[in-house]
C-alpha atoms as a PDB file:
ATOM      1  CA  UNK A   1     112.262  90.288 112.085  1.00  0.00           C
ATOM      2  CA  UNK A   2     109.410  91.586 110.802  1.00  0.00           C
ATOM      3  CA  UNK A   3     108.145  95.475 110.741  1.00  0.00           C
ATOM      4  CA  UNK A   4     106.031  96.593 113.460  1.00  0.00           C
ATOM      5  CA  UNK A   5     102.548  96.089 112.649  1.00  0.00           C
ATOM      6  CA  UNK A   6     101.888 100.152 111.285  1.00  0.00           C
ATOM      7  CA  UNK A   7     105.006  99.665 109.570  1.00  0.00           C
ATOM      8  CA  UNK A   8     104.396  99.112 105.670  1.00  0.00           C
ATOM      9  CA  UNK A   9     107.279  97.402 103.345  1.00  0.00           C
ATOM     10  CA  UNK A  10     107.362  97.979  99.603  1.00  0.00           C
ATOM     11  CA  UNK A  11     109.726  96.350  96.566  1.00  0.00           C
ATOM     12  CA  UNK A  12     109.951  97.860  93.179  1.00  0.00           C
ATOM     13  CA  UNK A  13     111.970  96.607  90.296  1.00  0.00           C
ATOM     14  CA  UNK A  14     113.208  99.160  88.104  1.00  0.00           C
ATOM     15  CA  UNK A  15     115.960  98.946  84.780  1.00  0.00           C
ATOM     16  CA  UNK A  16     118.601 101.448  85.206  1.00  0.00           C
ATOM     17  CA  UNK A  17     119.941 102.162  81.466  1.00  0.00           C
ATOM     18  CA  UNK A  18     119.891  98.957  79.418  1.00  0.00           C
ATOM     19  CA  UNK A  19     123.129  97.261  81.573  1.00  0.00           C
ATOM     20  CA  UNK A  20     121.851  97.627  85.106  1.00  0.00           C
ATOM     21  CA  UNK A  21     118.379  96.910  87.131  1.00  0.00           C
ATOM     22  CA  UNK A  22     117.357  98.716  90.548  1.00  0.00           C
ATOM     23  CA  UNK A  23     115.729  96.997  93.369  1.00  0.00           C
ATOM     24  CA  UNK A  24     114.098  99.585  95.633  1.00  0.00           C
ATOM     25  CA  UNK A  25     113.059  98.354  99.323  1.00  0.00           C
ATOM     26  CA  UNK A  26     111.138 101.385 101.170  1.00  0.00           C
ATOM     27  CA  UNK A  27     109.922 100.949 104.654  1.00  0.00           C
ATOM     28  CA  UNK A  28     107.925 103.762 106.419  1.00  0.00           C
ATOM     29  CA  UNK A  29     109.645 102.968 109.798  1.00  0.00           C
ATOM     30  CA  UNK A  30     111.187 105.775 111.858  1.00  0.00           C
ATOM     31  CA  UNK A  31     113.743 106.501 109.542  1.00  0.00           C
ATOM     32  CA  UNK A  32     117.283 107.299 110.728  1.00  0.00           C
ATOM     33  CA  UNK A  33     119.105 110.348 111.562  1.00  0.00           C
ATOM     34  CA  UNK A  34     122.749 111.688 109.373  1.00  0.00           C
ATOM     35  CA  UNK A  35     124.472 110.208 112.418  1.00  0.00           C
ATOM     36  CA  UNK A  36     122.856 107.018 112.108  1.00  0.00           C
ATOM     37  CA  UNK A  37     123.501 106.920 108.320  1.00  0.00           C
ATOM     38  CA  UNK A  38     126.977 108.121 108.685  1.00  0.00           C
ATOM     39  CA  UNK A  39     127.816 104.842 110.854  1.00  0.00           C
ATOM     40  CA  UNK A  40     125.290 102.204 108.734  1.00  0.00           C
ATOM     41  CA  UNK A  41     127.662  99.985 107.746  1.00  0.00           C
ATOM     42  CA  UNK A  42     130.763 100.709 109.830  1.00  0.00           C
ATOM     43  CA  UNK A  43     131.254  97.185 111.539  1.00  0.00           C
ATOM     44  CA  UNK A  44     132.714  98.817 114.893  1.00  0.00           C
ATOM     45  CA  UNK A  45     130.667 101.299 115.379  1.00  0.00           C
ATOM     46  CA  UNK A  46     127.003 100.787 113.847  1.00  0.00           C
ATOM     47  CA  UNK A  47     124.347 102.399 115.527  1.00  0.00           C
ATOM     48  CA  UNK A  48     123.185 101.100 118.292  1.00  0.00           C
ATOM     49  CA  UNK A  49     120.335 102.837 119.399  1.00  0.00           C
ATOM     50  CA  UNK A  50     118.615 100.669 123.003  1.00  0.00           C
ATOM     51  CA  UNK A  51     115.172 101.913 121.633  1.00  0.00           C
ATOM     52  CA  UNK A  52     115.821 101.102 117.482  1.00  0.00           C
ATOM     53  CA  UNK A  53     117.522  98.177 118.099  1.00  0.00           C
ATOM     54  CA  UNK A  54     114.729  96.854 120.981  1.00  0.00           C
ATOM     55  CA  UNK A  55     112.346  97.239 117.998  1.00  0.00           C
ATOM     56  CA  UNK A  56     114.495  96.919 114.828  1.00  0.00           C
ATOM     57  CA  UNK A  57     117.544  94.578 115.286  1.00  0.00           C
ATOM     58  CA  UNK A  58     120.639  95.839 115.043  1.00  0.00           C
ATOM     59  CA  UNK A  59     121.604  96.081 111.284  1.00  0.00           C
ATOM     60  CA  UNK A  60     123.668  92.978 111.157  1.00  0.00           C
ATOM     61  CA  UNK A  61     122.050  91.992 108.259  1.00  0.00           C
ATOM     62  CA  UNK A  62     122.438  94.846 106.225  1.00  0.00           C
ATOM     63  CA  UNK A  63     126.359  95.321 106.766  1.00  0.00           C
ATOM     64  CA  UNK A  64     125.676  91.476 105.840  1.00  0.00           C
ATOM     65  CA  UNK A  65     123.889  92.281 102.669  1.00  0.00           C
ATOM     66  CA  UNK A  66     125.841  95.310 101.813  1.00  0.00           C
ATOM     67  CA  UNK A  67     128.717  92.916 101.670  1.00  0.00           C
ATOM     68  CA  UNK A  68     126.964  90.264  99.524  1.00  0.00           C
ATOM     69  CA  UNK A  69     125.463  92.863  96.885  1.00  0.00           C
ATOM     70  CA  UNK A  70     129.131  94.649  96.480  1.00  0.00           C
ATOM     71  CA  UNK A  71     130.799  90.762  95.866  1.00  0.00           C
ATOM     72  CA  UNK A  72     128.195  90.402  92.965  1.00  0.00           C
ATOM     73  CA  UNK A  73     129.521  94.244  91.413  1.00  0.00           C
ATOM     74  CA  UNK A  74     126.339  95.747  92.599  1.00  0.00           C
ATOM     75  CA  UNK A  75     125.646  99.205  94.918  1.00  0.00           C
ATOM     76  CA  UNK A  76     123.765  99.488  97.810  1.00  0.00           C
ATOM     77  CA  UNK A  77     122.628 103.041  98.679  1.00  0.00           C
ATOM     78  CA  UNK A  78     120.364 103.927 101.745  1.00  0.00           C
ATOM     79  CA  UNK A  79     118.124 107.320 102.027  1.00  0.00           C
ATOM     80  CA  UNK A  80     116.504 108.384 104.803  1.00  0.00           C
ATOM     81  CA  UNK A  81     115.660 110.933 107.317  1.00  0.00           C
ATOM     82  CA  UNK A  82     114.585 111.029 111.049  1.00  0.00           C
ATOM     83  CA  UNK A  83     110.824 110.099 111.313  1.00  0.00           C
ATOM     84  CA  UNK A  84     110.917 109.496 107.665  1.00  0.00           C
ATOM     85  CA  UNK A  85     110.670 106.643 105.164  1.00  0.00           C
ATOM     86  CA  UNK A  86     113.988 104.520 104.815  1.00  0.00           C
ATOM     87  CA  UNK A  87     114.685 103.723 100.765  1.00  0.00           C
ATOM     88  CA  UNK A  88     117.421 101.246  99.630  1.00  0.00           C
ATOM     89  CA  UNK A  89     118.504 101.024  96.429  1.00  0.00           C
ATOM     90  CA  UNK A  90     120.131  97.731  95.187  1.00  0.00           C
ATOM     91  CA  UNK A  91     121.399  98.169  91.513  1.00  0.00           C
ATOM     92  CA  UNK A  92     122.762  94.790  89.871  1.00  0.00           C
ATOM     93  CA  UNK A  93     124.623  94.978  86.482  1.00  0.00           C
ATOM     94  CA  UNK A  94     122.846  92.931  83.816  1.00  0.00           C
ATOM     95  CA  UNK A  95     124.439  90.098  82.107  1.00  0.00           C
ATOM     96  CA  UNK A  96     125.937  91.258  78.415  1.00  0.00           C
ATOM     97  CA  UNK A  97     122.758  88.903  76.752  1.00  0.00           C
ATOM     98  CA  UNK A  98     119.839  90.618  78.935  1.00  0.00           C
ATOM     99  CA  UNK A  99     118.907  94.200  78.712  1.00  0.00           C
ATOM    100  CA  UNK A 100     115.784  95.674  79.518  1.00  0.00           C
ATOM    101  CA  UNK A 101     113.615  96.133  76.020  1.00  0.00           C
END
């Protein structure tokens, strides 16, 4: 689903050290509250917010992802704040024969 159409989605690559590199996904949608962070990616009891999820989907896909990235030894970290911008940060460890120069 795509953001709404004043919503704005950014990617940045970044290295982390010279064993890791950091995906950063930022999206200047309404942001979520502590409560909503604190159940993110609890499978039974995700948010499920009528109004977010009418607009947003309901965050299948990232307990999805978060799943995926930690099978591959990566992190997946979320910031955000109510009425806010919503960060994640992906890191993925580098194979032993590429490091960032």
């Amino acid at each position: 689903m795509p953001p709404p159409k004043d919503d704005t989605l950014s990617v940045t690559l970044s290295p982390q050290g010279r064993d890791a590199a950091a995906i950063w996904l930022a999206h200047t949608g309404p942001g979520m509250s502590k409560a909503q962070l604190d159940k993110l990616f609890d499978w039974v009891d995700a948010s499920r917010d009528e109004e977010v999820c009418a607009e947003y989907g309901q965050s299948l896909g990232l307990l999805i992802a978060k799943d995926w990235v930690e099978k591959q030894n990566a992190t997946l970290e979320v910031y955000s704040e109510q009425g806010r911008e919503t960060q994640l940060k992906v890191v993925f460890p580098l194979a032993p024969d590429v490091a960032f120069l």
